[in-house]
PDB file of N, CA and C in Angstrom:
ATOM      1  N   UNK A   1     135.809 144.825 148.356  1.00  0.00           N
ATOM      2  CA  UNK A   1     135.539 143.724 147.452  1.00  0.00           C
ATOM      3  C   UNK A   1     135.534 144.260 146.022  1.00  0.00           C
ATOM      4  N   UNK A   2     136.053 143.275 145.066  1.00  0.00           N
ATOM      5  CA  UNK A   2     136.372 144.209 143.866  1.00  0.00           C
ATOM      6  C   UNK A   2     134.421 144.423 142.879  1.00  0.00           C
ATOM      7  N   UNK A   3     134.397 145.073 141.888  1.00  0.00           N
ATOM      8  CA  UNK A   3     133.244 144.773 141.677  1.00  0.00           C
ATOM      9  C   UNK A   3     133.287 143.515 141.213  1.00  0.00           C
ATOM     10  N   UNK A   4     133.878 143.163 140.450  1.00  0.00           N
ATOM     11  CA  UNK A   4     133.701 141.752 139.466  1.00  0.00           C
ATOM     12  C   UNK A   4     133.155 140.832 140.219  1.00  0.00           C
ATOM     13  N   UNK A   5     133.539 140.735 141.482  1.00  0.00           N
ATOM     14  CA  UNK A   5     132.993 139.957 142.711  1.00  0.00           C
ATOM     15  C   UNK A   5     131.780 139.927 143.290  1.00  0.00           C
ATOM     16  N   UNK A   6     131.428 140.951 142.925  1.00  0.00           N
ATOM     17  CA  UNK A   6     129.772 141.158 142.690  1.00  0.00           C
ATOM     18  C   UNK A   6     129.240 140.595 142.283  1.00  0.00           C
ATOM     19  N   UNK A   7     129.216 140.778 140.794  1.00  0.00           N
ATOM     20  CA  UNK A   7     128.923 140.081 140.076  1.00  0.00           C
ATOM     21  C   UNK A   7     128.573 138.777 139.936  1.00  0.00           C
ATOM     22  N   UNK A   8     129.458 137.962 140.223  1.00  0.00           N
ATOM     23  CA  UNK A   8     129.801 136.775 140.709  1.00  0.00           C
ATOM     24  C   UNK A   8     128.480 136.018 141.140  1.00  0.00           C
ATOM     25  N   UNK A   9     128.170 134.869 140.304  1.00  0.00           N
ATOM     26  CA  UNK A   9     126.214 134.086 140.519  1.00  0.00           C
ATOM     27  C   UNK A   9     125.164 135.133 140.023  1.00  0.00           C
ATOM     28  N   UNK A  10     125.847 135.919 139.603  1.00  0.00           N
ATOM     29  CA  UNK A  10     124.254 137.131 139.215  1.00  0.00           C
ATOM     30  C   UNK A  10     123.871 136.526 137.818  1.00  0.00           C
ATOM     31  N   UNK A  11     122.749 136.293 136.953  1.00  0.00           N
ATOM     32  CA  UNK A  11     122.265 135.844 136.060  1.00  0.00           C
ATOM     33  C   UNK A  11     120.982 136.543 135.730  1.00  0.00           C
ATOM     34  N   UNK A  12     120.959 136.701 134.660  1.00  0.00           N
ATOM     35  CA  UNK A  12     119.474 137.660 134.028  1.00  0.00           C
ATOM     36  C   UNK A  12     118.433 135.862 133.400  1.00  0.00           C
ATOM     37  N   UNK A  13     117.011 136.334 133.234  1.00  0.00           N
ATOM     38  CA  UNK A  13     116.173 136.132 132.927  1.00  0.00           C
ATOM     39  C   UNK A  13     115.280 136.047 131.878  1.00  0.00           C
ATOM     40  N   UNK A  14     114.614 135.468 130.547  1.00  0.00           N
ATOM     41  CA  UNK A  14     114.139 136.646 129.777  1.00  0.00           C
ATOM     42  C   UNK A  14     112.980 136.033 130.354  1.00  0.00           C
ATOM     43  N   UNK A  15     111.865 137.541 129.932  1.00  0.00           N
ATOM     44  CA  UNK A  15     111.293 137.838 130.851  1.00  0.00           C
ATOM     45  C   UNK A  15     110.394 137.800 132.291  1.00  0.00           C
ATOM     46  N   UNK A  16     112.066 138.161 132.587  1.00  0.00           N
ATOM     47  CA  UNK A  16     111.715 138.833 134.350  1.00  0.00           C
ATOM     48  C   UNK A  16     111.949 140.179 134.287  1.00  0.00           C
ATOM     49  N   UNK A  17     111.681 140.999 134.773  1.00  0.00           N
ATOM     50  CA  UNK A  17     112.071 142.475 135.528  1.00  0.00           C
ATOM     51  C   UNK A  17     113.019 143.137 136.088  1.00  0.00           C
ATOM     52  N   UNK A  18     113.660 143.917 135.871  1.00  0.00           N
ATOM     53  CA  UNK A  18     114.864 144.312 136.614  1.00  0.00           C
ATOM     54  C   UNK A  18     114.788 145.725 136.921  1.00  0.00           C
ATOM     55  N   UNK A  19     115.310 145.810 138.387  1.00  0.00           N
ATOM     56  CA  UNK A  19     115.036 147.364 138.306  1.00  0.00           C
ATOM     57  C   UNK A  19     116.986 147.698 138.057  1.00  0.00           C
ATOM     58  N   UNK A  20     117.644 148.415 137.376  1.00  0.00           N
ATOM     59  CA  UNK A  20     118.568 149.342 136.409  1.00  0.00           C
ATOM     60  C   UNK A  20     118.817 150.211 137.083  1.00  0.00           C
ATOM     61  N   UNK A  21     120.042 151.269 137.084  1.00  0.00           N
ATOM     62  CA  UNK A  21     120.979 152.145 137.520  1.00  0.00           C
ATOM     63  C   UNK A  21     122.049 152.423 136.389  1.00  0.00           C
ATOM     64  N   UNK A  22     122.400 153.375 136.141  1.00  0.00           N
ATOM     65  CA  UNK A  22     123.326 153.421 134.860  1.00  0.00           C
ATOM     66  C   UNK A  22     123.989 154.872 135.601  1.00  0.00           C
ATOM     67  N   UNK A  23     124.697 155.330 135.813  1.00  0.00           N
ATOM     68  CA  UNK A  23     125.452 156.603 136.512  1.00  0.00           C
ATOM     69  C   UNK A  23     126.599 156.773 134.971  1.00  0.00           C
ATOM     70  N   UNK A  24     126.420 158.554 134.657  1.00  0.00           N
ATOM     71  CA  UNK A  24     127.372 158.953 133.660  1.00  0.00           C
ATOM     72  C   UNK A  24     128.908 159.171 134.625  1.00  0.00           C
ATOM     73  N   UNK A  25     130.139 159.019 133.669  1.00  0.00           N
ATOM     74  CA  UNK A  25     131.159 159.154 133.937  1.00  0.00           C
ATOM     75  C   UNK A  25     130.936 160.035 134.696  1.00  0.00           C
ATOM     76  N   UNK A  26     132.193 160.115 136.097  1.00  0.00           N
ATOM     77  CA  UNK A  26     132.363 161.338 136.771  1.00  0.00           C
ATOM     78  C   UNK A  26     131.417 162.523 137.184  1.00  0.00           C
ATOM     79  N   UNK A  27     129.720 161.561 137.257  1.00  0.00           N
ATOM     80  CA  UNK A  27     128.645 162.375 137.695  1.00  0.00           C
ATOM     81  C   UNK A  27     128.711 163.311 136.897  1.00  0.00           C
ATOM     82  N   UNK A  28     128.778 163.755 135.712  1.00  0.00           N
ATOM     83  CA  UNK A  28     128.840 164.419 134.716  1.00  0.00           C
ATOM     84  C   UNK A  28     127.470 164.768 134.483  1.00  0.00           C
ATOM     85  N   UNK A  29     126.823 166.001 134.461  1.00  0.00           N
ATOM     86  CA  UNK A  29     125.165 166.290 134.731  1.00  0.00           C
ATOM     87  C   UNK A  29     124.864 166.512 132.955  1.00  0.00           C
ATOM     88  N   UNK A  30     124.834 165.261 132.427  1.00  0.00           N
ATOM     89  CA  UNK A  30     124.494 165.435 130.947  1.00  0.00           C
ATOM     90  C   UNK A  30     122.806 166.088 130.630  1.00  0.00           C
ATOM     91  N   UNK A  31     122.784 165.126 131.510  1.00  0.00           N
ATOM     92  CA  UNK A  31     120.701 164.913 131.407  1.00  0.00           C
ATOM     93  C   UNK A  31     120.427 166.393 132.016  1.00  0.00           C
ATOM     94  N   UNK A  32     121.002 167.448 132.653  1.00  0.00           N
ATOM     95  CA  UNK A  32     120.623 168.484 132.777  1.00  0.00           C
ATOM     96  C   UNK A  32     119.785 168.919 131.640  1.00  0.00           C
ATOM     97  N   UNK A  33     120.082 168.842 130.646  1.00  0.00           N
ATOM     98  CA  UNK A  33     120.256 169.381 129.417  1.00  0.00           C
ATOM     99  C   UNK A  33     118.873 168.444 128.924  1.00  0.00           C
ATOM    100  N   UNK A  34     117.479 168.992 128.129  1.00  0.00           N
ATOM    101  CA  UNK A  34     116.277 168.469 128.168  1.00  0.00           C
ATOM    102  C   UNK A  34     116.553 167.799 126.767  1.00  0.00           C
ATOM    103  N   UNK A  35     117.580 168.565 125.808  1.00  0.00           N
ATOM    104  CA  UNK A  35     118.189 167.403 124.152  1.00  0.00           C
ATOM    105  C   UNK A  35     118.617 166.448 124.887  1.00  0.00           C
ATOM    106  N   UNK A  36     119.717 166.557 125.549  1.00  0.00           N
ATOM    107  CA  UNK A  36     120.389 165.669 125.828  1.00  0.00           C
ATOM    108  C   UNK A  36     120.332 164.566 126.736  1.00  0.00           C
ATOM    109  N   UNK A  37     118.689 164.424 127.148  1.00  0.00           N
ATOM    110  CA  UNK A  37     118.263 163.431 128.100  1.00  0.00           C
ATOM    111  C   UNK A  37     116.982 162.888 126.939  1.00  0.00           C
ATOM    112  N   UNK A  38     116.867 163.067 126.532  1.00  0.00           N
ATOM    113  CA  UNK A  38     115.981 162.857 124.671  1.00  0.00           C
ATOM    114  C   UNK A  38     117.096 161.874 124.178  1.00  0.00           C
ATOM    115  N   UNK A  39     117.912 162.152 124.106  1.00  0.00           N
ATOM    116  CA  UNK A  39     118.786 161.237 123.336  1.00  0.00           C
ATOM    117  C   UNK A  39     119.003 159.790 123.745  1.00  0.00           C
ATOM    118  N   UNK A  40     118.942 160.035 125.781  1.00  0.00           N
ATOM    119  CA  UNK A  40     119.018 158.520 125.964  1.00  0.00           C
ATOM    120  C   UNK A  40     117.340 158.003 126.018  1.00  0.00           C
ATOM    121  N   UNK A  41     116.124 158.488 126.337  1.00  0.00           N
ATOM    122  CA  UNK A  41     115.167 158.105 126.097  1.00  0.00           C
ATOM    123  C   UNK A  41     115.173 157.548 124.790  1.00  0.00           C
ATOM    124  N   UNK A  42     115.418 158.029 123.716  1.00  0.00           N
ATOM    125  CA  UNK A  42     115.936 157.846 122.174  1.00  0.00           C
ATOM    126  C   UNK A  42     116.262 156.305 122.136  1.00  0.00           C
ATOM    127  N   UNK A  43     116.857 155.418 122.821  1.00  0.00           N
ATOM    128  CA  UNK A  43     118.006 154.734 123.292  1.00  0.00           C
ATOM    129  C   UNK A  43     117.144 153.449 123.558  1.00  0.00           C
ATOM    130  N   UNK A  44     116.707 154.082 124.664  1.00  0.00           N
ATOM    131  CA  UNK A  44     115.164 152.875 125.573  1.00  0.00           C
ATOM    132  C   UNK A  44     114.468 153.026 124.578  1.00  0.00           C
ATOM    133  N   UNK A  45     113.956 153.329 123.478  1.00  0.00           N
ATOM    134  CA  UNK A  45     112.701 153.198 122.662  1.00  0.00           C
ATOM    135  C   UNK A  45     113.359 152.299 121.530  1.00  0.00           C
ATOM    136  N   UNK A  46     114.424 152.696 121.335  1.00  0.00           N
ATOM    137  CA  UNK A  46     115.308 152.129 120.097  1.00  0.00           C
ATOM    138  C   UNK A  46     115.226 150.044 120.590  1.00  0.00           C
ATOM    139  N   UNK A  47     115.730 150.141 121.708  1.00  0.00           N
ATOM    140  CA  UNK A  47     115.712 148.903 122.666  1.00  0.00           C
ATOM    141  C   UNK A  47     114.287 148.495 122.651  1.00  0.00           C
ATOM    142  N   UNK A  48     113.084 149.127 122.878  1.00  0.00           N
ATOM    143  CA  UNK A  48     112.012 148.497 123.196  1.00  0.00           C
ATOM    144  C   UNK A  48     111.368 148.260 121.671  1.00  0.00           C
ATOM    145  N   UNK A  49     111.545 149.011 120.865  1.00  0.00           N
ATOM    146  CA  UNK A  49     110.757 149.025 119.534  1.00  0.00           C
ATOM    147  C   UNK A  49     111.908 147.807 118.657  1.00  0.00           C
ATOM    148  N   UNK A  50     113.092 147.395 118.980  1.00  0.00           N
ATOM    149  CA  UNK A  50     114.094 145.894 118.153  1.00  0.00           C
ATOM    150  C   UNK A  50     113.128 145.016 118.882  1.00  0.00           C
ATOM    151  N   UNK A  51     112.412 144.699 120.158  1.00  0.00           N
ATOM    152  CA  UNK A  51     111.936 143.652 120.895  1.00  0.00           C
ATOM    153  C   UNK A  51     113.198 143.421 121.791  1.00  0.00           C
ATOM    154  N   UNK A  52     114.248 144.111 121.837  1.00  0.00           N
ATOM    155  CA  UNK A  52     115.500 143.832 122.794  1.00  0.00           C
ATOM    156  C   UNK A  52     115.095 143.681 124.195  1.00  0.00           C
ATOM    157  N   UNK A  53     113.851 144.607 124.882  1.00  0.00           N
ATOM    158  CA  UNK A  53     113.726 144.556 126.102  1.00  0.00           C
ATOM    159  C   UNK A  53     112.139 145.408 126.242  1.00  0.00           C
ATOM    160  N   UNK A  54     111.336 144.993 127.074  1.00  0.00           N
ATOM    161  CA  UNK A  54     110.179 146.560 127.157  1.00  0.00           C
ATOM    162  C   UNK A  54     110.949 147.431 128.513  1.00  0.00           C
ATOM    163  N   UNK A  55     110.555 148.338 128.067  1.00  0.00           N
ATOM    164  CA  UNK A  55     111.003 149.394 128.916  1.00  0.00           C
ATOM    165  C   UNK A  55     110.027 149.969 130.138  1.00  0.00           C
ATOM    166  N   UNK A  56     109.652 149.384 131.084  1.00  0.00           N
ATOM    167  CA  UNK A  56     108.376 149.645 131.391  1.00  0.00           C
ATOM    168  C   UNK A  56     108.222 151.016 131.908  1.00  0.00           C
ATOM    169  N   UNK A  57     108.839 151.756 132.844  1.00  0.00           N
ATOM    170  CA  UNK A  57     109.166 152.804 133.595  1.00  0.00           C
ATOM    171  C   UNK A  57     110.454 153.174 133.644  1.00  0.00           C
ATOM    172  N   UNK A  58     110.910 154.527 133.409  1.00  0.00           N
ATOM    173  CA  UNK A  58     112.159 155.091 133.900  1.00  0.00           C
ATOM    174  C   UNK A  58     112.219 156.238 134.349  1.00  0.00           C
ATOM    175  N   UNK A  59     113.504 157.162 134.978  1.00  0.00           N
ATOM    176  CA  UNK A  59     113.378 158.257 135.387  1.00  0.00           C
ATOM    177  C   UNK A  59     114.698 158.681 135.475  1.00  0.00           C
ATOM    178  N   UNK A  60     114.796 159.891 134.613  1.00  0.00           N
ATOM    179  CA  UNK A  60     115.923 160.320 133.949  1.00  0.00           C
ATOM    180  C   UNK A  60     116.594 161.526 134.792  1.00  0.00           C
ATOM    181  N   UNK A  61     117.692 161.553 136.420  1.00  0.00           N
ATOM    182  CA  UNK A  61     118.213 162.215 136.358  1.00  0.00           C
ATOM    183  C   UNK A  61     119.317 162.996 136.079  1.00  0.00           C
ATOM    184  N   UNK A  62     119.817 164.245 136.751  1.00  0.00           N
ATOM    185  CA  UNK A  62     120.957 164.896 135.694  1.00  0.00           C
ATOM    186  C   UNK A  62     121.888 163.932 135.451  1.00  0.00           C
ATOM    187  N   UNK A  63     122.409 163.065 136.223  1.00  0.00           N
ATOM    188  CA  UNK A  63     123.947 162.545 136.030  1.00  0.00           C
ATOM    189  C   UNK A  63     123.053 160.776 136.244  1.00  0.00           C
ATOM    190  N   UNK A  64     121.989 160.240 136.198  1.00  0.00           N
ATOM    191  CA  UNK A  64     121.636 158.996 136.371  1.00  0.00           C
ATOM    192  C   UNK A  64     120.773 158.608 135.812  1.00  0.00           C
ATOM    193  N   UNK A  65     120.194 157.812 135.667  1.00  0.00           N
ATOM    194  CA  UNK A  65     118.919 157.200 135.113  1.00  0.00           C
ATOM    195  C   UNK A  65     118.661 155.917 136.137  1.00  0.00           C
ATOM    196  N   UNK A  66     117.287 155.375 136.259  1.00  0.00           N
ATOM    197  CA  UNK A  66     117.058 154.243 136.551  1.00  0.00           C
ATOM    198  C   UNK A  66     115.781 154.014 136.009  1.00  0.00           C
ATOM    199  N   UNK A  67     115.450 152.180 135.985  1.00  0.00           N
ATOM    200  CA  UNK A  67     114.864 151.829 134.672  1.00  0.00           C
ATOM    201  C   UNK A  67     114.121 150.637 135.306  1.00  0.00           C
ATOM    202  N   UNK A  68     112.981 150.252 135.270  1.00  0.00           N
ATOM    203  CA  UNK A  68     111.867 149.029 135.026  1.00  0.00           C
ATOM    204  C   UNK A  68     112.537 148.032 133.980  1.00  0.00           C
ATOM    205  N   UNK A  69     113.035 147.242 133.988  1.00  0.00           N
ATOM    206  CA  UNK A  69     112.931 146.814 132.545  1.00  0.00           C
ATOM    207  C   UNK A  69     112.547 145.356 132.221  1.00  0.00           C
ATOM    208  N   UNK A  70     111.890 144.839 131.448  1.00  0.00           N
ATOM    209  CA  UNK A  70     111.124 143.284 131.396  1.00  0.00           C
ATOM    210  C   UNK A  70     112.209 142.679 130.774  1.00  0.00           C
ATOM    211  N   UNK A  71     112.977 141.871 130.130  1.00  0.00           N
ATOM    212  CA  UNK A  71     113.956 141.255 129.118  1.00  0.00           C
ATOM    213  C   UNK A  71     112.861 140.264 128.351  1.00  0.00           C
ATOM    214  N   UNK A  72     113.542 140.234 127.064  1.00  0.00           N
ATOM    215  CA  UNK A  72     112.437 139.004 126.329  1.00  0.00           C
ATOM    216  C   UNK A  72     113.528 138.376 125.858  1.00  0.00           C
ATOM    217  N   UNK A  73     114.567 138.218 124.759  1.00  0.00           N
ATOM    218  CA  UNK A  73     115.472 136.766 125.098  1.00  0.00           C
ATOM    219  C   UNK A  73     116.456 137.168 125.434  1.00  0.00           C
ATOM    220  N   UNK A  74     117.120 138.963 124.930  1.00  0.00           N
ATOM    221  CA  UNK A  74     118.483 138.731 125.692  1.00  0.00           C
ATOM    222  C   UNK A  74     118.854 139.026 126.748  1.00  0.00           C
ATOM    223  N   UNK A  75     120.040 138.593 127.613  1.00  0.00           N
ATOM    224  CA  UNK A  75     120.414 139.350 128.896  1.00  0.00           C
ATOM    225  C   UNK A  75     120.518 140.454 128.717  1.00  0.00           C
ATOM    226  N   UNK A  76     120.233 140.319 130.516  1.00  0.00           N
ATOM    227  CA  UNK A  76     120.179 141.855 130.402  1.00  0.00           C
ATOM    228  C   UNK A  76     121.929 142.752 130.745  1.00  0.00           C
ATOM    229  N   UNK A  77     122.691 141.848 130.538  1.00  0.00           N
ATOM    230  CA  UNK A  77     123.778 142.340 129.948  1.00  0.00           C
ATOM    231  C   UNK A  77     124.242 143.130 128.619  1.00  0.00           C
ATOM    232  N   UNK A  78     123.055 142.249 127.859  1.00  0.00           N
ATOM    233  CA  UNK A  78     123.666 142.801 126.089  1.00  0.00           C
ATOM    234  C   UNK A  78     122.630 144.200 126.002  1.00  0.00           C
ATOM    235  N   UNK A  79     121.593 143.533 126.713  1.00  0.00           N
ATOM    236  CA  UNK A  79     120.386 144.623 126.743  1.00  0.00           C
ATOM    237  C   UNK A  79     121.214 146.378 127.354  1.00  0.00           C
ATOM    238  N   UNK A  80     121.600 146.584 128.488  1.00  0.00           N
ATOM    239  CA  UNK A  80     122.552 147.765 129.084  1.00  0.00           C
ATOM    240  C   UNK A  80     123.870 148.043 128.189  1.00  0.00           C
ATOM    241  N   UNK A  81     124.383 147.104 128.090  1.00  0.00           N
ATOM    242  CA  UNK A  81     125.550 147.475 126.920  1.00  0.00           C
ATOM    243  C   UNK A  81     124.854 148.463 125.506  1.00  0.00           C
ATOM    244  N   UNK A  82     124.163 147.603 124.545  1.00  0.00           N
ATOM    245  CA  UNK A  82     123.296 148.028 124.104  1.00  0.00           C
ATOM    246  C   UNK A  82     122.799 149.971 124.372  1.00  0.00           C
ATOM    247  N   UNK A  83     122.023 149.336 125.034  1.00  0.00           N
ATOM    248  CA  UNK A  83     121.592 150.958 125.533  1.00  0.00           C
ATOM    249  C   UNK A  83     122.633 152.418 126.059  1.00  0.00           C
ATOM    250  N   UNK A  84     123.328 151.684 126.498  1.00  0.00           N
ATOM    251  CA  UNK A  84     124.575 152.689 127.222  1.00  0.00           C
ATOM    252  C   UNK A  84     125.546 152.838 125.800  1.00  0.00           C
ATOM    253  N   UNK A  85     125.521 151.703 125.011  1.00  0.00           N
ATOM    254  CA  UNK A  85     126.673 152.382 123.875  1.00  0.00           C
ATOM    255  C   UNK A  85     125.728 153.213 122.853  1.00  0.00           C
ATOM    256  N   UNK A  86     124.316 153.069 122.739  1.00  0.00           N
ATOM    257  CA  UNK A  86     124.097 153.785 121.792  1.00  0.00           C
ATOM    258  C   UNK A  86     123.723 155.144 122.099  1.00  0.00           C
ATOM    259  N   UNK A  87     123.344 155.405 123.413  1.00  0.00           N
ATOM    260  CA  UNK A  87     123.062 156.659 123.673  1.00  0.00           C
ATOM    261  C   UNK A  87     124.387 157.555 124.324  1.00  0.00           C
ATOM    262  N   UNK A  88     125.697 157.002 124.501  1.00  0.00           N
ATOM    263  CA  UNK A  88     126.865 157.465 124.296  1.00  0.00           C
ATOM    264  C   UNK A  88     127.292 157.787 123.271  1.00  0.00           C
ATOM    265  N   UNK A  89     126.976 157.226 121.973  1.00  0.00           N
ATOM    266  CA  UNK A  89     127.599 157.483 120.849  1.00  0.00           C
ATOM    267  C   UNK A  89     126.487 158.870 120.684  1.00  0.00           C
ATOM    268  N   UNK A  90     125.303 159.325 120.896  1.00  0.00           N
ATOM    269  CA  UNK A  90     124.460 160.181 120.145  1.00  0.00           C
ATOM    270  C   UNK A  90     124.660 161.162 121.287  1.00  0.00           C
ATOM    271  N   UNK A  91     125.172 160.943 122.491  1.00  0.00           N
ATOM    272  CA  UNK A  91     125.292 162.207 123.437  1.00  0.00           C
ATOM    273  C   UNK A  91     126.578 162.560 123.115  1.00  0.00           C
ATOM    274  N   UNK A  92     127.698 162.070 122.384  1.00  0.00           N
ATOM    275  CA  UNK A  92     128.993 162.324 122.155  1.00  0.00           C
ATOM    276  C   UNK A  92     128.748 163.114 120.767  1.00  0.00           C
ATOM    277  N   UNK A  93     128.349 163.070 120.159  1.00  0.00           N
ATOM    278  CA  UNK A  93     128.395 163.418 118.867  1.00  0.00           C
ATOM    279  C   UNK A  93     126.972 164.426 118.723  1.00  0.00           C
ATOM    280  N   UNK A  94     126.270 164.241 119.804  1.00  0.00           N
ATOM    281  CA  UNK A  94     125.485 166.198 119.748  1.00  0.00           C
ATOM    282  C   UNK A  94     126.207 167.353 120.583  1.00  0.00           C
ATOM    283  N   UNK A  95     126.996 166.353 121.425  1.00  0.00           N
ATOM    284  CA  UNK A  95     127.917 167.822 122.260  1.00  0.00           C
ATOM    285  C   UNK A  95     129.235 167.736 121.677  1.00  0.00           C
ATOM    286  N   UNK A  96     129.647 167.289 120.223  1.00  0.00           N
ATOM    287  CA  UNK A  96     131.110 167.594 119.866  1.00  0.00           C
ATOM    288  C   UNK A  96     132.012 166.738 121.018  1.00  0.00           C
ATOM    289  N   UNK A  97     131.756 165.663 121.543  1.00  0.00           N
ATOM    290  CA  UNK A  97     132.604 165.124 122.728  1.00  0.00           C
ATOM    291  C   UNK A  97     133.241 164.236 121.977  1.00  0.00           C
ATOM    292  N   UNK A  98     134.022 163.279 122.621  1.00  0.00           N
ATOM    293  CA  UNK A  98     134.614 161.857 122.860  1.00  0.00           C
ATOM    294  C   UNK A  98     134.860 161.259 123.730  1.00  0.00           C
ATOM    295  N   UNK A  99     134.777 160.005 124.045  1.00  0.00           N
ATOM    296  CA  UNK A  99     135.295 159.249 125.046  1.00  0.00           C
ATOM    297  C   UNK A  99     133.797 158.916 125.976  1.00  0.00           C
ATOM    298  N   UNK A 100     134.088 158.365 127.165  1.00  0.00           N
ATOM    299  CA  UNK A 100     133.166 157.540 128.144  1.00  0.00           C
ATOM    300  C   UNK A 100     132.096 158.527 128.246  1.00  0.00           C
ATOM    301  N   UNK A 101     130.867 157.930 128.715  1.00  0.00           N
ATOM    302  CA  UNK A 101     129.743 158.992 129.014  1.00  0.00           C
ATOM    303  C   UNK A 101     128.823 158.343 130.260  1.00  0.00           C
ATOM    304  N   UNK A 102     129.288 157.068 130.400  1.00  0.00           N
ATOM    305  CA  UNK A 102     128.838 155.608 131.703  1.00  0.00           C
ATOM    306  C   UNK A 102     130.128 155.382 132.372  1.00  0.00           C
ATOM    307  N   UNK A 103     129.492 155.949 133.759  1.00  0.00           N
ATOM    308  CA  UNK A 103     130.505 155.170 134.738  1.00  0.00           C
ATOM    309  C   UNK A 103     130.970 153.549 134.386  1.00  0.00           C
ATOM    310  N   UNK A 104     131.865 152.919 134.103  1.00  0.00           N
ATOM    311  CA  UNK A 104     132.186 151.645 133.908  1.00  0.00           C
ATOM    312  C   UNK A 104     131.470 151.105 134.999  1.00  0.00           C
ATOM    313  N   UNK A 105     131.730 151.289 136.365  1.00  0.00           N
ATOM    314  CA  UNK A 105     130.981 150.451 137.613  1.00  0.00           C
ATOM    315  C   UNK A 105     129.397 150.111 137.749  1.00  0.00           C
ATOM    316  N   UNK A 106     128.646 151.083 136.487  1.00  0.00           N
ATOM    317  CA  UNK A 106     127.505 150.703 136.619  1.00  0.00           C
ATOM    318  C   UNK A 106     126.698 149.852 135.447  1.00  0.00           C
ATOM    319  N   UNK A 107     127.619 148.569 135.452  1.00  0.00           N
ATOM    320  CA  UNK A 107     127.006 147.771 133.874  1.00  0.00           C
ATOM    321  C   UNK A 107     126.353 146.482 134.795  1.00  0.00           C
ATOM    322  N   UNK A 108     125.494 145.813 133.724  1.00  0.00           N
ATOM    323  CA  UNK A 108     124.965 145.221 133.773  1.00  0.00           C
ATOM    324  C   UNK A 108     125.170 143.945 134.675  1.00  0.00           C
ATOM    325  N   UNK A 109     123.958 143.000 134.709  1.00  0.00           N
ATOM    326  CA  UNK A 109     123.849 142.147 135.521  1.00  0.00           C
ATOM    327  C   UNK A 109     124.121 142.312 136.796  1.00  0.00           C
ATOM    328  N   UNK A 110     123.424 143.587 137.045  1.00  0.00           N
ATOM    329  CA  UNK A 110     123.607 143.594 138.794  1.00  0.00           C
ATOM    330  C   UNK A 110     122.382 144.736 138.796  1.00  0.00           C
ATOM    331  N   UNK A 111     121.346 144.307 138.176  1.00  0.00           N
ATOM    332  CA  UNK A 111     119.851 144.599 138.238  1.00  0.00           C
ATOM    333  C   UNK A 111     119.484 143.668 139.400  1.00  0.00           C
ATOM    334  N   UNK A 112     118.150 144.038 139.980  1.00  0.00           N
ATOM    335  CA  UNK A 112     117.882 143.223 140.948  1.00  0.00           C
ATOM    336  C   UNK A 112     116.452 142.681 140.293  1.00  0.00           C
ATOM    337  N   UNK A 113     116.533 141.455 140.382  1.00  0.00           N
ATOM    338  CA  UNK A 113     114.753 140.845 139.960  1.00  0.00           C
ATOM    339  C   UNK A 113     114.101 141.315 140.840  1.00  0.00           C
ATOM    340  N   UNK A 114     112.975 141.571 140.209  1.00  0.00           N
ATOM    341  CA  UNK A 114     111.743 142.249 140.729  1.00  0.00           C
ATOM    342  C   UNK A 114     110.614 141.076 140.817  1.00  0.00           C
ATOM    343  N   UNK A 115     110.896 139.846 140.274  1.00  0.00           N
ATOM    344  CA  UNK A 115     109.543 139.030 139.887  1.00  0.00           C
ATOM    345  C   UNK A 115     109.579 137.763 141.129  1.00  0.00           C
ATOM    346  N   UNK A 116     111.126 137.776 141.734  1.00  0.00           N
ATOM    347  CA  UNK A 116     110.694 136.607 142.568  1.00  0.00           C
ATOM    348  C   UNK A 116     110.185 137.057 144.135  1.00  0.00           C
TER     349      UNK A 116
END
């Protein structure tokens, strides 16, 4: 089944809860690295301190993250976009990189509510 098909009836909330998954390109073990898992924490605070989302709990491994997260008005589409482009742009540009740093397959709106 393709993903898009997934997708398909999934709808975010503001605030409800979602539990999050975000996988780096090609299992790429960025977060090994204790800067370079700072940077996406960096990311979730940046998000929780605009009012974009609270961040309630997360847990940062080498090549993944997963995330608590409450939404207050936006989806939690713009909310993961958001987060995944800005802590790509600051993990690209402390390791001299370019290009993807998020698996494409792991974007948004395919959080699972936690509240019903």
């Amino acid at each position: 089944m393709p993903y898009n098909d997934l997708l398909r009836g999934r709808y975010s909330e503001p605030g409800q809860e979602y539990l999050v998954t975000a996988v780096t390109d090609k299992r790429k073990p960025y977060f090994e690295s204790f800067d370079v898992a700072r940077l996406l924490t960096h990311a979730f605070r940046q998000s929780h301190e605009s009012a974009q989302a609270e961040w309630l709990a997360f847990v940062v491994m080498p090549d993944h993250f997963h995330a608590l997260v409450r939404l207050r008005q936006e989806p939690l589409a713009t909310v993961m976009r958001a987060v995944r482009g800005s802590s790509a742009r600051r993990i690209n540009r402390s390791l001299g990189l370019s290009g993807r740093v998020w698996q494409p397959g792991s974007v948004p709106g395919s959080g699972v509510n936690l509240a019903g």
